[in-house]
C-alpha atoms as a PDB file:
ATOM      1  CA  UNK A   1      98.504 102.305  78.514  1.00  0.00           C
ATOM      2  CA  UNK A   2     100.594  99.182  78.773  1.00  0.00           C
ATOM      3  CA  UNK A   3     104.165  99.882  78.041  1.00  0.00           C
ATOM      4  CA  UNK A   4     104.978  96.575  77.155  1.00  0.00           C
ATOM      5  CA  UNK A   5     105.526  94.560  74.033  1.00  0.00           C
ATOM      6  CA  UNK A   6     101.797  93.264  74.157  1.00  0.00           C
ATOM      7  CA  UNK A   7     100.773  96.979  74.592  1.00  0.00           C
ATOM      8  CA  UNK A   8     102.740  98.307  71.691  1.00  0.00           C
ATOM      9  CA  UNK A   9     102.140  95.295  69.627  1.00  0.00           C
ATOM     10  CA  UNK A  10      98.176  95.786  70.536  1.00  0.00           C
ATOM     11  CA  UNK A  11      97.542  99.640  71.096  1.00  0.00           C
ATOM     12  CA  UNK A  12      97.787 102.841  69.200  1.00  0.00           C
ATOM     13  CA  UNK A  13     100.538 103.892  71.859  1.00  0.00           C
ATOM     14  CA  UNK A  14     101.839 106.541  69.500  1.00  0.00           C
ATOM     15  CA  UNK A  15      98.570 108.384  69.143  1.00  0.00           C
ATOM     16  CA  UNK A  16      97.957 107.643  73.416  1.00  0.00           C
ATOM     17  CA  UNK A  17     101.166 109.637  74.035  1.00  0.00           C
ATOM     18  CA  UNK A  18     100.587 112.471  71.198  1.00  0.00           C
ATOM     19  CA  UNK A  19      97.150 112.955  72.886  1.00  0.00           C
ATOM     20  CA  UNK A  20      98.984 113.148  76.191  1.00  0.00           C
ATOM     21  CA  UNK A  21     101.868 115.887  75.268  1.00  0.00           C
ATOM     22  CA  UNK A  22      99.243 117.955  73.224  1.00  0.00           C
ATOM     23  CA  UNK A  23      96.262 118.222  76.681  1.00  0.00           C
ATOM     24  CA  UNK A  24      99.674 119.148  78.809  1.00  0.00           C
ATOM     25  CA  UNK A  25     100.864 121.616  75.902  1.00  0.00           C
ATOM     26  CA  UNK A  26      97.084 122.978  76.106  1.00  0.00           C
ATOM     27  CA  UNK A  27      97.032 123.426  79.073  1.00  0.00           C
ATOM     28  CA  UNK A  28     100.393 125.197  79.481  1.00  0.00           C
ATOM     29  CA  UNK A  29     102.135 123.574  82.209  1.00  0.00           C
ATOM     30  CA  UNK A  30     102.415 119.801  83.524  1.00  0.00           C
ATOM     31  CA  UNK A  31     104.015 116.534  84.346  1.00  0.00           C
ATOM     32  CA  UNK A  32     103.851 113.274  82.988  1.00  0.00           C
ATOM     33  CA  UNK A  33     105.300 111.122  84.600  1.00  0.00           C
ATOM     34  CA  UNK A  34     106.223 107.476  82.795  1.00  0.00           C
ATOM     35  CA  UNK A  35     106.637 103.938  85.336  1.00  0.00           C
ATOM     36  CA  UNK A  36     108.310 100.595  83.690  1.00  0.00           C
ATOM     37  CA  UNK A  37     106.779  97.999  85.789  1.00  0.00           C
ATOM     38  CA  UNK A  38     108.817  95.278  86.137  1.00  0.00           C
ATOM     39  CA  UNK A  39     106.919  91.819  84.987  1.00  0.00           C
ATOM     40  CA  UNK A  40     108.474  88.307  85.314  1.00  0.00           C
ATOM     41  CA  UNK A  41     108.077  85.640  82.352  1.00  0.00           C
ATOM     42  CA  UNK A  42     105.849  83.848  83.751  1.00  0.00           C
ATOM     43  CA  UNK A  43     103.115  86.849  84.103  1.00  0.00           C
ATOM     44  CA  UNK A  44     104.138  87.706  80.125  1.00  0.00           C
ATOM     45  CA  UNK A  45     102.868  83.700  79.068  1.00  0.00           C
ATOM     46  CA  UNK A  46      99.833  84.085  81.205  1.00  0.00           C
ATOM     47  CA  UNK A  47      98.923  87.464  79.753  1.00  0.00           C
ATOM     48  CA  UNK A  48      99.379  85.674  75.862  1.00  0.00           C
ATOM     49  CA  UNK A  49      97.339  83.312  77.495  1.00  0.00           C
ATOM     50  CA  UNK A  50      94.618  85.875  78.186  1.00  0.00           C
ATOM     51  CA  UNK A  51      95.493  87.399  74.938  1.00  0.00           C
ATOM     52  CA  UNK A  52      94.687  84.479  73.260  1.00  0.00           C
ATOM     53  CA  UNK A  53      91.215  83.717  74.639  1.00  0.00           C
ATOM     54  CA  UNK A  54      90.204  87.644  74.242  1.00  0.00           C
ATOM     55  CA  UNK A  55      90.859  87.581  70.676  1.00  0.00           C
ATOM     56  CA  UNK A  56      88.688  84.558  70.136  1.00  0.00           C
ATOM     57  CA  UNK A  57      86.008  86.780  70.905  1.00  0.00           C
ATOM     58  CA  UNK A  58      87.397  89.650  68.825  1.00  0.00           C
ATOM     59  CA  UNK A  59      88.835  91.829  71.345  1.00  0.00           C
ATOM     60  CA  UNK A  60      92.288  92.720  70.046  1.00  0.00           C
ATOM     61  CA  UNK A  61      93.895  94.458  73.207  1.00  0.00           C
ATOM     62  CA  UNK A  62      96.448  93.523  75.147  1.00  0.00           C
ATOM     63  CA  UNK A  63      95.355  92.384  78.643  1.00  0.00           C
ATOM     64  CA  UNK A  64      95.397  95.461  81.011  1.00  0.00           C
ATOM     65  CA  UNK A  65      98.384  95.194  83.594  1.00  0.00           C
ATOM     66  CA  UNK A  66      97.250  96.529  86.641  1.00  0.00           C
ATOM     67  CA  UNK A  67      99.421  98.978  89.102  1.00  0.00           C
ATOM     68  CA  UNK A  68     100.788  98.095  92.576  1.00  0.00           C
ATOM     69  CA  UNK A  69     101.825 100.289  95.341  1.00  0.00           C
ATOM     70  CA  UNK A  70     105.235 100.198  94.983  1.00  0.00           C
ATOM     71  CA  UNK A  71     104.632 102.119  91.097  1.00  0.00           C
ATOM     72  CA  UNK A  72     101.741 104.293  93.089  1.00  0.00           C
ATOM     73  CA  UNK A  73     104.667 105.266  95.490  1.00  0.00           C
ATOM     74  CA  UNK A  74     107.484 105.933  92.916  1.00  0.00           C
ATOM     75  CA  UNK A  75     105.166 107.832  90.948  1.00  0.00           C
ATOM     76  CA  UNK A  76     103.739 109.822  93.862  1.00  0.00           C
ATOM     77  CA  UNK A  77     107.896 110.281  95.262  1.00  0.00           C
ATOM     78  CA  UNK A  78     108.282 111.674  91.816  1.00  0.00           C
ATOM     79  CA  UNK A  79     105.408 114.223  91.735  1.00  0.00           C
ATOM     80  CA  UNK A  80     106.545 115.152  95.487  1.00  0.00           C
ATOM     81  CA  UNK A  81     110.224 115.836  94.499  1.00  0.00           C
ATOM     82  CA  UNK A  82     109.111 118.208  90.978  1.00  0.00           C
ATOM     83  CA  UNK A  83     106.827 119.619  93.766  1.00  0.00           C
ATOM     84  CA  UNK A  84     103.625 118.860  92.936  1.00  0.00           C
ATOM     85  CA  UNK A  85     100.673 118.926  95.211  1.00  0.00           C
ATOM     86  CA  UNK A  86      97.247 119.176  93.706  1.00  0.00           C
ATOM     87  CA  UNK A  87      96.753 117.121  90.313  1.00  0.00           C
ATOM     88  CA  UNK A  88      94.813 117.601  87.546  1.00  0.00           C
ATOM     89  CA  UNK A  89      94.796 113.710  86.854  1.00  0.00           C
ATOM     90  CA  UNK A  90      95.256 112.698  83.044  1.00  0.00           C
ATOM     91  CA  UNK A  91      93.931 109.850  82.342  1.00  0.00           C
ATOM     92  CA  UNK A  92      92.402 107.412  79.823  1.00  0.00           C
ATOM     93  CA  UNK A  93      90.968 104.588  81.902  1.00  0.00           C
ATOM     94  CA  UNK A  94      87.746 104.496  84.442  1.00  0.00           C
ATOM     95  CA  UNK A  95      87.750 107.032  87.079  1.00  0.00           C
ATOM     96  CA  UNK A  96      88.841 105.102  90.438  1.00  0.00           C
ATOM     97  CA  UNK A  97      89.448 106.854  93.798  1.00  0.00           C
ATOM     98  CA  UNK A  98      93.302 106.967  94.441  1.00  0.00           C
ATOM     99  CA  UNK A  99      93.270 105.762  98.234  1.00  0.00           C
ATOM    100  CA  UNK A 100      96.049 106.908 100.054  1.00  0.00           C
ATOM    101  CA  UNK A 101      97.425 109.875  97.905  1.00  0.00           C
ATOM    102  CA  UNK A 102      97.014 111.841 100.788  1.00  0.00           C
ATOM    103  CA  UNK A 103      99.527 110.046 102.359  1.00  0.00           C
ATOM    104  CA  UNK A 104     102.171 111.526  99.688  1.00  0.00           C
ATOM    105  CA  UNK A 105     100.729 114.821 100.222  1.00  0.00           C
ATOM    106  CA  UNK A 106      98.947 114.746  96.991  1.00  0.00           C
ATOM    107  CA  UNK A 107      95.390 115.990  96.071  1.00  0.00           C
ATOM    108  CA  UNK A 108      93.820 114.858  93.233  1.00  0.00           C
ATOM    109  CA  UNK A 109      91.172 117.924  92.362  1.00  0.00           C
ATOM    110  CA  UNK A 110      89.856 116.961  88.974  1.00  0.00           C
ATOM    111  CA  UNK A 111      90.289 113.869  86.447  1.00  0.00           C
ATOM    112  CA  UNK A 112      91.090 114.370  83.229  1.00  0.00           C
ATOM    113  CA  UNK A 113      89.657 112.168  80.189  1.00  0.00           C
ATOM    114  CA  UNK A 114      92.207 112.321  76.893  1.00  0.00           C
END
């Protein structure tokens, strides 16, 4: 999801995040955990840029904003401090191996499309 005002203005983000609470409600227990990336200007114009050019050939979503470490950390610091280990990984985009997790102590034992 891109939490950002070309994700909200671009994306059903309020049916994303209903479909997120209601898998965790199904399955009875969970985290989700939410990262603000921080983005300069500069990366905002080039992204309308990119916008721009993807809707002239009739793709109307914003331009995917990819994660760094330093979220992949937080996020991972997070899990580690609510005392998760082994994930059940929610997700809505490709399945990509997670290099590293391991690192944070962190098993990812089964991806999750919602």
């Amino acid at each position: 999801m891109n939490n950002d005002i070309l994700g909200t203005l671009t994306n059903s983000v309020d049916s994303q995040l209903e479909n997120m609470f209601k898998a965790v409600n199904q399955e009875g227990k969970g985290a989700i955990v939410f990262i603000n990336q921080d983005m300069e200007s500069m990366n905002l114009l080039s992204r309308l840029s990119e916008l721009k050019e993807l809707q002239k050939e009739g793709v109307y979503k914003a331009p995917k904003i990819e994660m760094d470490a330093k979220d992949f950390g937080i996020g991972a610091q997070i899990l580690h401090d609510l005392d998760i280990s082994k994930l059940r990984l929610l997700t809505n985009s490709q399945q990509s191996k997670r290099v590293g997790i391991v690192g944070y102590g962190l098993e990812i034992v089964e991806y999750v499309s919602y």
